[in-house]
C-alpha atoms as a PDB file:
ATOM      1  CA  UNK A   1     -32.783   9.489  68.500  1.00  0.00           C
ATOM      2  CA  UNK A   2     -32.789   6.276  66.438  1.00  0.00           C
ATOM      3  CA  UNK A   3     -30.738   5.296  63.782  1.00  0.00           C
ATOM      4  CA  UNK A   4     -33.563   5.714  61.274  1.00  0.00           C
ATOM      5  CA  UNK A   5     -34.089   9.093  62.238  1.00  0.00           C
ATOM      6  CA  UNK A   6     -30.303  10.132  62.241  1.00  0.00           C
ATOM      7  CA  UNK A   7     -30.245   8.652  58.901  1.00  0.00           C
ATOM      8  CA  UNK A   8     -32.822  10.507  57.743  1.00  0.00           C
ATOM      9  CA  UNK A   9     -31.810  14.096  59.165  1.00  0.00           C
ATOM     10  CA  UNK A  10     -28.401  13.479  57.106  1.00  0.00           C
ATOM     11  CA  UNK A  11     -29.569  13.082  54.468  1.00  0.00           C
ATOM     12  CA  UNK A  12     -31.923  15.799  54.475  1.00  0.00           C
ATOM     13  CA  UNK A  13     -28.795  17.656  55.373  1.00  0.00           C
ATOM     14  CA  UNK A  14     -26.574  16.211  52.508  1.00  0.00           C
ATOM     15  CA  UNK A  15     -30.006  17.028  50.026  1.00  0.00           C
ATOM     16  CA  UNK A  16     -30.380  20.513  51.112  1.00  0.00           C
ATOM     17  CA  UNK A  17     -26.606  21.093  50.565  1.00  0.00           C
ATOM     18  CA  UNK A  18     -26.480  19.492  47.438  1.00  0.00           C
ATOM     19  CA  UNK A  19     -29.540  21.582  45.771  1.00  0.00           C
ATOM     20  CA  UNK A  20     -27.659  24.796  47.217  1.00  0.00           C
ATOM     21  CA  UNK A  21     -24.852  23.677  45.366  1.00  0.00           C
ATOM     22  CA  UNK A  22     -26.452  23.032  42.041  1.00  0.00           C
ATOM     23  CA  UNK A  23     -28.180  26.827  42.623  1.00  0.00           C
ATOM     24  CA  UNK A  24     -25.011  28.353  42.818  1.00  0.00           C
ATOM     25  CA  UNK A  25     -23.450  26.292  39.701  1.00  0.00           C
ATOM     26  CA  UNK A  26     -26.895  27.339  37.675  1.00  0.00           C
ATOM     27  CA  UNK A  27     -26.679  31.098  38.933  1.00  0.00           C
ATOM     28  CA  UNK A  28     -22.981  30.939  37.616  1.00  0.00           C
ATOM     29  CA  UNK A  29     -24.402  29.770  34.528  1.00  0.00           C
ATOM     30  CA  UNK A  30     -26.617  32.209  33.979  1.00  0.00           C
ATOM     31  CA  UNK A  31     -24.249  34.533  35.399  1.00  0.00           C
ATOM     32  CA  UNK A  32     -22.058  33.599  32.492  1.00  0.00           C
ATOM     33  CA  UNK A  33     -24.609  33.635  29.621  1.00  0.00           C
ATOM     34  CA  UNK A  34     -25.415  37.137  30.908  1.00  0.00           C
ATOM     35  CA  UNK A  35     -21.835  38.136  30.331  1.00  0.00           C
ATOM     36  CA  UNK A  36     -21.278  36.504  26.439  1.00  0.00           C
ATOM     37  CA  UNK A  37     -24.663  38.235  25.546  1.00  0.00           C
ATOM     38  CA  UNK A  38     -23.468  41.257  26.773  1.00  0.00           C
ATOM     39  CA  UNK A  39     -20.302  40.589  24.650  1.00  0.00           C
ATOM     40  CA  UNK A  40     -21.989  39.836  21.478  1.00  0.00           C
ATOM     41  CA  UNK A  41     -24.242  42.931  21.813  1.00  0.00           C
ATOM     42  CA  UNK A  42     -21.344  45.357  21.857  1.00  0.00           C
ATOM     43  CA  UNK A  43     -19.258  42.736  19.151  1.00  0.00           C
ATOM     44  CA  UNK A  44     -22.316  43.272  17.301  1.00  0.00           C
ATOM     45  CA  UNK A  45     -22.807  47.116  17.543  1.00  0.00           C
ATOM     46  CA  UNK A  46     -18.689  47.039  16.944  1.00  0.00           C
ATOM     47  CA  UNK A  47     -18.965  45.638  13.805  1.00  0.00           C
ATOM     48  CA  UNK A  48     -22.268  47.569  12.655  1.00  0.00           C
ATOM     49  CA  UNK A  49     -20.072  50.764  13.173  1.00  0.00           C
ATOM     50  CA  UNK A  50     -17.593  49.874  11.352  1.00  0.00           C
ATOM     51  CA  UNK A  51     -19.255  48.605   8.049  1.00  0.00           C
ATOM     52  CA  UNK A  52     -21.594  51.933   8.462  1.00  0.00           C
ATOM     53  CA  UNK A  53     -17.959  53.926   8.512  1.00  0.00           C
ATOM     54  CA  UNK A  54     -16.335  52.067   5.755  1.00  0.00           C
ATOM     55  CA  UNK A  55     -19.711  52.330   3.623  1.00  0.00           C
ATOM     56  CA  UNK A  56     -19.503  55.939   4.427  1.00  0.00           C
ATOM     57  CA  UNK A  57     -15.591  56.435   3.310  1.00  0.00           C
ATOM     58  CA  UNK A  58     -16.681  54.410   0.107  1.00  0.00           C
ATOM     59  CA  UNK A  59     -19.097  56.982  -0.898  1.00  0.00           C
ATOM     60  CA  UNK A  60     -17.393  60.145  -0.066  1.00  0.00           C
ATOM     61  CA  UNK A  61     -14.304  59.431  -1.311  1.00  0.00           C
END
């Protein structure tokens, strides 16, 4: 094997880890966007709750 080709099988190696590195930084992204939303959904429905119970304890009081 030459050095050319060595050369170019590393860094075919190097390039194929470094794009399955960026995948797994991106799916822990995503990962992590997936989580806040799911945090501001029920922050959301929290708060929606409690203004419909303190509109409620305004009017029947």
């Amino acid at each position: 094997m030459s050095d050319a080709d060595m050369e170019r099988n590393v860094r075919r190696t190097v390039g194929i880890a470094v794009l399955r590195r960026l995948r797994r930084m991106v799916d822990a992204e995503v990962e992590a966007e997936a989580r806040k939303s799911a945090l501001a959904a029920r922050l959301a429905w929290g708060f929606a709750l409690a203004a419909l119970a303190a509109v409620a304890w305004l009017a029947f009081r």
